[in-house]
N, C-alpha and C. Protein backbone atom coordinates (compact mmCIF):
# COMPACT_ATOMS: atom_id res chain seq x y z
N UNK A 1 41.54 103.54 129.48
CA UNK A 1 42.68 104.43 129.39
C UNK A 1 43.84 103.80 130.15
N UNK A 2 45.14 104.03 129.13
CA UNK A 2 46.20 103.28 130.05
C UNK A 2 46.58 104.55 131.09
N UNK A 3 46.37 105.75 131.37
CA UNK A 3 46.87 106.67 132.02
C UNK A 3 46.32 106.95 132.64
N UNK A 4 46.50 107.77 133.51
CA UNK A 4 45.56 108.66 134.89
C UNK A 4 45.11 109.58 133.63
N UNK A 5 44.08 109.83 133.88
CA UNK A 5 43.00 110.97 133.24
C UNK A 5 43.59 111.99 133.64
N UNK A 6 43.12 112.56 134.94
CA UNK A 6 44.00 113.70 135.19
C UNK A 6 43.17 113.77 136.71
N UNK A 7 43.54 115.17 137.26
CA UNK A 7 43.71 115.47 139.12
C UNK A 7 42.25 116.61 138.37
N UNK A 8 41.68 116.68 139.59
CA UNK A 8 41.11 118.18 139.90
C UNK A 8 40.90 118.00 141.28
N UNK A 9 41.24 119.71 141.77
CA UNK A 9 40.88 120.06 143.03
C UNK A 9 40.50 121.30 143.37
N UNK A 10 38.95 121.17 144.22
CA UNK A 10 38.51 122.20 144.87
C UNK A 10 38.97 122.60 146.08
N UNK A 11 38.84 123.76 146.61
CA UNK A 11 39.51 123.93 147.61
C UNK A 11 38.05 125.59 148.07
N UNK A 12 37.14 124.78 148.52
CA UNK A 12 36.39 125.46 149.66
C UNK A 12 36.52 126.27 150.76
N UNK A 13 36.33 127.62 150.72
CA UNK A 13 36.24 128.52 151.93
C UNK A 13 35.38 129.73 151.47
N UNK A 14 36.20 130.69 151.93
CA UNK A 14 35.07 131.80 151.70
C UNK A 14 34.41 132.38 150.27
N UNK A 15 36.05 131.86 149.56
CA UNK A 15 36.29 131.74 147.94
C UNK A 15 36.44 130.98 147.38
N UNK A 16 35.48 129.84 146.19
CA UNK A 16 36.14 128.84 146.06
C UNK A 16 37.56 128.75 144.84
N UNK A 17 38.27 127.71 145.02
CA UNK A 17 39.50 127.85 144.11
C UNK A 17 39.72 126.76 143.62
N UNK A 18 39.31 126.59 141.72
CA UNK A 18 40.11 124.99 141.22
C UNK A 18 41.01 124.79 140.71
N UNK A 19 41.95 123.89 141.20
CA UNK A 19 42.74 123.78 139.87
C UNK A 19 42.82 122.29 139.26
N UNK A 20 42.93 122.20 137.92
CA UNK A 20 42.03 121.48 136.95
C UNK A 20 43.45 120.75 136.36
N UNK A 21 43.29 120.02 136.35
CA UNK A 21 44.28 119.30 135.03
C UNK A 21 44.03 119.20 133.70
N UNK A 22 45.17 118.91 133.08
CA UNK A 22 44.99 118.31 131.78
C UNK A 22 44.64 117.10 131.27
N UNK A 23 43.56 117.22 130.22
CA UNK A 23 42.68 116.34 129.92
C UNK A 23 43.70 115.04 129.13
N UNK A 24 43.22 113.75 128.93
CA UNK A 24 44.39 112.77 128.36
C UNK A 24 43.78 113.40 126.72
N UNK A 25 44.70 112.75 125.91
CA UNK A 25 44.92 112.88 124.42
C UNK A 25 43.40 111.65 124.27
N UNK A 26 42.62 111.10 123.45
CA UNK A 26 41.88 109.85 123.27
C UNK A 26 41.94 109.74 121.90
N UNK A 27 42.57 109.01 121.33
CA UNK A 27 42.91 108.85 120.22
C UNK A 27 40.93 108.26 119.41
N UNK A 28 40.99 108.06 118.18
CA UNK A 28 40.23 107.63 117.58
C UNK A 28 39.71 106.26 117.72
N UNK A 29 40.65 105.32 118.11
CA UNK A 29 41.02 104.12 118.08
C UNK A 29 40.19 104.16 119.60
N UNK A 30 40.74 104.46 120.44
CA UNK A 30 39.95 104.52 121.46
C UNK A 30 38.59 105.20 122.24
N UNK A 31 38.27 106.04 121.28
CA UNK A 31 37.21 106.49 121.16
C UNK A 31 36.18 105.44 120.38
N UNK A 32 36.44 104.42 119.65
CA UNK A 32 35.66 103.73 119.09
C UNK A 32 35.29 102.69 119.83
N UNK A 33 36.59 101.98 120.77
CA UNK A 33 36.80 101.17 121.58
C UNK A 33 35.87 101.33 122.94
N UNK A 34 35.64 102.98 123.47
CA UNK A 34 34.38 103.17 124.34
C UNK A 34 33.21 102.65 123.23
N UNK A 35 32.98 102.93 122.59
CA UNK A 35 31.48 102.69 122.01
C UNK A 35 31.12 101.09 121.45
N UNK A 36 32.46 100.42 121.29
CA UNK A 36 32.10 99.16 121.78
C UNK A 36 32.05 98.74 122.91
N UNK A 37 32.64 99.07 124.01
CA UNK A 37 32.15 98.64 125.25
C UNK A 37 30.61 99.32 125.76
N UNK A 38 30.33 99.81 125.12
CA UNK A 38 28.80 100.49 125.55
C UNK A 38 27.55 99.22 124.72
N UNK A 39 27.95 99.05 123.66
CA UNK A 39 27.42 97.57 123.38
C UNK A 39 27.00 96.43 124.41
N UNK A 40 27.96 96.87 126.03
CA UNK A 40 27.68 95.67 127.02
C UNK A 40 27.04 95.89 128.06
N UNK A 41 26.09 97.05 127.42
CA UNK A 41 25.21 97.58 128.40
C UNK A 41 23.84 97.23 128.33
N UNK A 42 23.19 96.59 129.09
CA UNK A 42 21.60 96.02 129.08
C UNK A 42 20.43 97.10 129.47
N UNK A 43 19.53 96.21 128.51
CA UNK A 43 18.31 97.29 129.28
C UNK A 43 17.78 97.77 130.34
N UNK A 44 18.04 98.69 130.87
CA UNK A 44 17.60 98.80 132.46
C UNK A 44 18.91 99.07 133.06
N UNK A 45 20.12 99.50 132.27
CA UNK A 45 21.65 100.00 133.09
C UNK A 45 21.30 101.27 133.01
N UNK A 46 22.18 102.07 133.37
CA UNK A 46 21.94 103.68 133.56
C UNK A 46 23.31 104.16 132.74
N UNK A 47 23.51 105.14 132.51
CA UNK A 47 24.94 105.93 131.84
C UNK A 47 24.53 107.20 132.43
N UNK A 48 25.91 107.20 133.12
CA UNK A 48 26.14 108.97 133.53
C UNK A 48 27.10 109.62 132.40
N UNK A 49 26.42 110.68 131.80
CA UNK A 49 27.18 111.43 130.97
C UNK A 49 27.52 112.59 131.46
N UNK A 50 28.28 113.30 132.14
CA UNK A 50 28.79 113.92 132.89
C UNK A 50 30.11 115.03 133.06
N UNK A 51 30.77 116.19 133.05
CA UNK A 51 31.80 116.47 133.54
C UNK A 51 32.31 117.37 132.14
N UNK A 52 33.50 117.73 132.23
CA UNK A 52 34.21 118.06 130.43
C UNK A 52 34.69 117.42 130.08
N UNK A 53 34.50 116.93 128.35
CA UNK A 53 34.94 116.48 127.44
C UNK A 53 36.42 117.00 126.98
N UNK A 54 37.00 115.80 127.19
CA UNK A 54 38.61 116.01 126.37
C UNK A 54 38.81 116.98 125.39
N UNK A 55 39.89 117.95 125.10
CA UNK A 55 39.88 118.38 123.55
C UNK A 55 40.05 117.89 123.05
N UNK A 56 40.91 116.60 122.99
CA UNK A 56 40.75 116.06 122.02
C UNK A 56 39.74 115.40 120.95
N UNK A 57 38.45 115.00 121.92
CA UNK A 57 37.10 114.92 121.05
C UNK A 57 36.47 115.96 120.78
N UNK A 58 35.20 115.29 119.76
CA UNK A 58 34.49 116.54 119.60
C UNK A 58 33.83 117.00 120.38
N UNK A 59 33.40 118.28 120.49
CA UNK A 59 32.99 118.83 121.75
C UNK A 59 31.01 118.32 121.85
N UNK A 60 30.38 117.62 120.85
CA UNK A 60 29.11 116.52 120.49
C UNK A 60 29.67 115.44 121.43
N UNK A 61 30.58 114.95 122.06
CA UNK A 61 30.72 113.34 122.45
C UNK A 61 29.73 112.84 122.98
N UNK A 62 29.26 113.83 123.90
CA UNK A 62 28.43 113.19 124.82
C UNK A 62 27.02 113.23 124.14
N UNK A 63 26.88 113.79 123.38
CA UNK A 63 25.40 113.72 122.26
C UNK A 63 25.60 112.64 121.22
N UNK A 64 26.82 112.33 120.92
CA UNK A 64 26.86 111.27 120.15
C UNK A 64 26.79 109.94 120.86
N UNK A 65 27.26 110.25 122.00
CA UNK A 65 27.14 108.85 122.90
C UNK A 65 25.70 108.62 122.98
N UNK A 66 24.76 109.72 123.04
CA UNK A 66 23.47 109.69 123.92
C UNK A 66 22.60 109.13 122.42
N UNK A 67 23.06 109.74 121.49
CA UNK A 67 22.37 109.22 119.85
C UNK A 67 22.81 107.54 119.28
N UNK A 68 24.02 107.23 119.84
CA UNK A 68 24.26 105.60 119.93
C UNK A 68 23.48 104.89 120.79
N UNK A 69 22.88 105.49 121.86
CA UNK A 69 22.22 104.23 122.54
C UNK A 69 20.55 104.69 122.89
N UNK A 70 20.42 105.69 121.79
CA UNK A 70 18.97 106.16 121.65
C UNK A 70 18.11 105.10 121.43
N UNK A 71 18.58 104.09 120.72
CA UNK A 71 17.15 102.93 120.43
C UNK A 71 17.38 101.76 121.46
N UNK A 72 18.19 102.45 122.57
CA UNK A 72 18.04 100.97 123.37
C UNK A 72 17.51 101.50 124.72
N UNK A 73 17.12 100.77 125.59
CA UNK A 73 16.12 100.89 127.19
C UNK A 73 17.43 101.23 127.89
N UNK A 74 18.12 102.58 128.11
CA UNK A 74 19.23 102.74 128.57
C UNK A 74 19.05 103.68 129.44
N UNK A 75 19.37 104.17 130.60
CA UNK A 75 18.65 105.13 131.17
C UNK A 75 19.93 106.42 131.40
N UNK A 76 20.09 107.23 130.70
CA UNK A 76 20.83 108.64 130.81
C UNK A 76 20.78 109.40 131.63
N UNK A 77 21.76 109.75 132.14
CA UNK A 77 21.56 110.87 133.23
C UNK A 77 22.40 111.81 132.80
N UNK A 78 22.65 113.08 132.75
CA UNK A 78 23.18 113.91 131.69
C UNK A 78 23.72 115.25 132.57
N UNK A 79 24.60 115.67 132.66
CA UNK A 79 25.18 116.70 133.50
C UNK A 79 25.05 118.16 132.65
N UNK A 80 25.63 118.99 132.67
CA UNK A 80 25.01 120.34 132.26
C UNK A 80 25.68 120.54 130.79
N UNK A 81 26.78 119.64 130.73
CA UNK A 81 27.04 120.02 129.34
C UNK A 81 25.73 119.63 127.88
N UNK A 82 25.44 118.22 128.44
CA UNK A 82 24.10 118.31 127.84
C UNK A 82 23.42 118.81 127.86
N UNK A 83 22.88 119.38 129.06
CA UNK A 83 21.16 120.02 129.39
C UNK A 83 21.93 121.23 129.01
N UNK A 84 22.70 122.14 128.26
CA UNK A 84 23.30 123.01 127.95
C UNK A 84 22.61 123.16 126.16
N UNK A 85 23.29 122.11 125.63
CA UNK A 85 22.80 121.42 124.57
C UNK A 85 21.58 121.25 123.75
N UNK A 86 20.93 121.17 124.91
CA UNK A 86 19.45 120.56 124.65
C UNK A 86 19.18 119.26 124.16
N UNK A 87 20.11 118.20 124.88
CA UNK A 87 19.49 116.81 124.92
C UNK A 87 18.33 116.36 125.34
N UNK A 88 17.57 115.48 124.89
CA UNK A 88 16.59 115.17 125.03
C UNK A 88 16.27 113.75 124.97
N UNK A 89 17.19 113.09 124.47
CA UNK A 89 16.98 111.34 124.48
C UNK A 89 17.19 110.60 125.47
C-alpha cells in the first residue's frame, strides 16, 4: 500500500473507548498483487489472518486467502473473523 492504512485507538479505563479509522480503498489490481506476493511464502512460514477487512473487499478475503494457500505447508493463524466463519484449513 502506497498509504497509511489507517489509525485505531483504544483508550482503557473504567470504560473502554475506540476510535477507528477509515479503511484504504484496495483496488483489484492490488488485491491480486497481495496474492502474488503470498506465492513467496515457504513451507513452514506462518500467515496471520487477522483484524477487519476493508470495504472495499469482499467480506470472504480472508477465506479466500486461506483457500489460496490450502495446498501448501503454510501455517494460519486466524483471528475471529474467521473462527466466526468457520474456517477450517
Amino acid at each position: 500500500m502506497e498509504a497509511v492504512t489507517r489509525f485505531n485507538i483504544k483508550l482503557k479505563a473504567e470504560e473502554e473507548t475506540e476510535i477507528n479509522g477509515v479503511s484504504p480503498h484496495i483496488s483489484s489490481q492490488q488485491w491480486e498483487e497481495l496474492l502474488s506476493q503470498l506465492d513467496g511464502l515457504v513451507d513452514g512460514d506462518f500467515m496471520v489472518l487477522s483484524g477487519s477487512i476493508p470495504s472495499s473487499l469482499n467480506e470472504n478475503a480472508y477465506s479466500d486467502i486461506a483457500e489460496y494457500l490450502s495446498n501448501r505447508n503454510i501455517h494460519k493463524i486466524y483471528g475471529r473473523k474467521l473462527v466466526e466463519q468457520g474456517e477450517k484449513s
